[in-house]
Protein backbone atom coordinates (compact mmCIF):
# COMPACT_ATOMS: atom_id res chain seq x y z
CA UNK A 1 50.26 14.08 -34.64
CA UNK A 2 52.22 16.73 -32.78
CA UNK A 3 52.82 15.97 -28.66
CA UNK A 4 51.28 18.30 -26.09
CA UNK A 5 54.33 20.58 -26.20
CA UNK A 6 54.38 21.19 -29.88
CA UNK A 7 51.30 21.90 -29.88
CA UNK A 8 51.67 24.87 -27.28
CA UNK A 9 54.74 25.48 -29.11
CA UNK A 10 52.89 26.25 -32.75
CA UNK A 11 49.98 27.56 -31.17
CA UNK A 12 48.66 30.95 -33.10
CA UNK A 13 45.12 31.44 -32.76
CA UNK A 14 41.71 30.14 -31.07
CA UNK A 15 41.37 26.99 -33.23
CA UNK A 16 44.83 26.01 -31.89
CA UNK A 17 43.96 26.20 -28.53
CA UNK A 18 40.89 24.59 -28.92
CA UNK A 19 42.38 21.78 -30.75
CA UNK A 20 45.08 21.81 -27.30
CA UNK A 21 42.58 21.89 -24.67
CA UNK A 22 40.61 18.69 -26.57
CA UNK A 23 44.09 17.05 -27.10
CA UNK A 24 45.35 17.28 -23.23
CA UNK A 25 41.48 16.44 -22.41
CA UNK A 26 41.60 12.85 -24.28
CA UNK A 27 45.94 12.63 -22.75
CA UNK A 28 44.47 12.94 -19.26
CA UNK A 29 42.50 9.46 -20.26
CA UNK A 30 44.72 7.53 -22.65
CA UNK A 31 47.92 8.47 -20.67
CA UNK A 32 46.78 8.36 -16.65
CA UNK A 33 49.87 7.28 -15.92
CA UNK A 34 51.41 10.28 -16.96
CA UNK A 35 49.74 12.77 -14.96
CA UNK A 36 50.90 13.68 -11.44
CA UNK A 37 47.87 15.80 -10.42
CA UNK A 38 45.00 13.40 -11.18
CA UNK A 39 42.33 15.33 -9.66
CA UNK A 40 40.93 19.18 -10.15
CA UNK A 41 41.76 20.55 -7.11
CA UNK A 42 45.69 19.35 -7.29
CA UNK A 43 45.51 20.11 -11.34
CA UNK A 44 44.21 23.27 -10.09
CA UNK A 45 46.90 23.93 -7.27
CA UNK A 46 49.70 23.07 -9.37
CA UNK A 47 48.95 25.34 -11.57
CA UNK A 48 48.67 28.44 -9.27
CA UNK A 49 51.82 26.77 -8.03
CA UNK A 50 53.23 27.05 -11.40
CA UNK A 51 52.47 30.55 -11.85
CA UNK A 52 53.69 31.75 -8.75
CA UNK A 53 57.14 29.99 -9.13
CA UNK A 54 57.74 30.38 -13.13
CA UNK A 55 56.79 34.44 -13.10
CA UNK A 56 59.60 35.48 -11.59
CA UNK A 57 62.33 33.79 -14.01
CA UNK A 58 60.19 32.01 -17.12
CA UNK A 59 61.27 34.04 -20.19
CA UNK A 60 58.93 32.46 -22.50
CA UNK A 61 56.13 33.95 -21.29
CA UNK A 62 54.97 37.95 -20.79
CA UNK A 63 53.50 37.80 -17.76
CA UNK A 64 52.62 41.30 -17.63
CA UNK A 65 50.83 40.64 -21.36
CA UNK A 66 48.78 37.72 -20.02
CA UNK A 67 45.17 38.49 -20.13
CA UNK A 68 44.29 36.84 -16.64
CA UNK A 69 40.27 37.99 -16.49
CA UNK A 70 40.08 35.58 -19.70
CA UNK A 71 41.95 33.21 -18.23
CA UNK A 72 39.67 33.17 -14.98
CA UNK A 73 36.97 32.85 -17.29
CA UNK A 74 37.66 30.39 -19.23
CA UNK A 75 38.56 28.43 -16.31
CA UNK A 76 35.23 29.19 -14.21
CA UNK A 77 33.07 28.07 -17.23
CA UNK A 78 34.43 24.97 -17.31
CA UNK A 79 33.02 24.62 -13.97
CA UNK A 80 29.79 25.24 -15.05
CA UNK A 81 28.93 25.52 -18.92
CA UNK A 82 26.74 22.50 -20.14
């Protein structure tokens, strides 16, 4: 099985990321020990963090390609889809 960073790595299309988000889902329990922001709010902050602090010098990503309104969605309906 690939890690985490593969993964991200190799990722082409919507079943990929699927198959990611599942994958870090089930690392978050089988590998506690491995996460520094255990909670949503801190998973959540570091990743704004992230953001903020990688867009200015992070060649490996187009920040100005990103589509952030799907990204905002995606991460609101977590909050509520059943």
């Amino acid at each position: 099985m690939e890690n985490l960073i593969e993964q991200i790595n190799n990722m082409v299309n919507m079943d990929d990321f699927l198959n990611f988000v599942v994958q870090l889902a089930m690392d978050s329990k089988e590998h506690p020990e491995e996460w520094v922001n255990t909670t949503i709010s801190d998973y959540l902050g570091q990743m704004a963090s992230w953001v903020d602090d990688c867009s200015g010098f992070d060649d490996t990503v187009d920040w100005e390609k990103v589509d952030y309104r799907t990204f905002a969605k995606i991460l609101y309906m977590g909050k509520i889809y059943e």
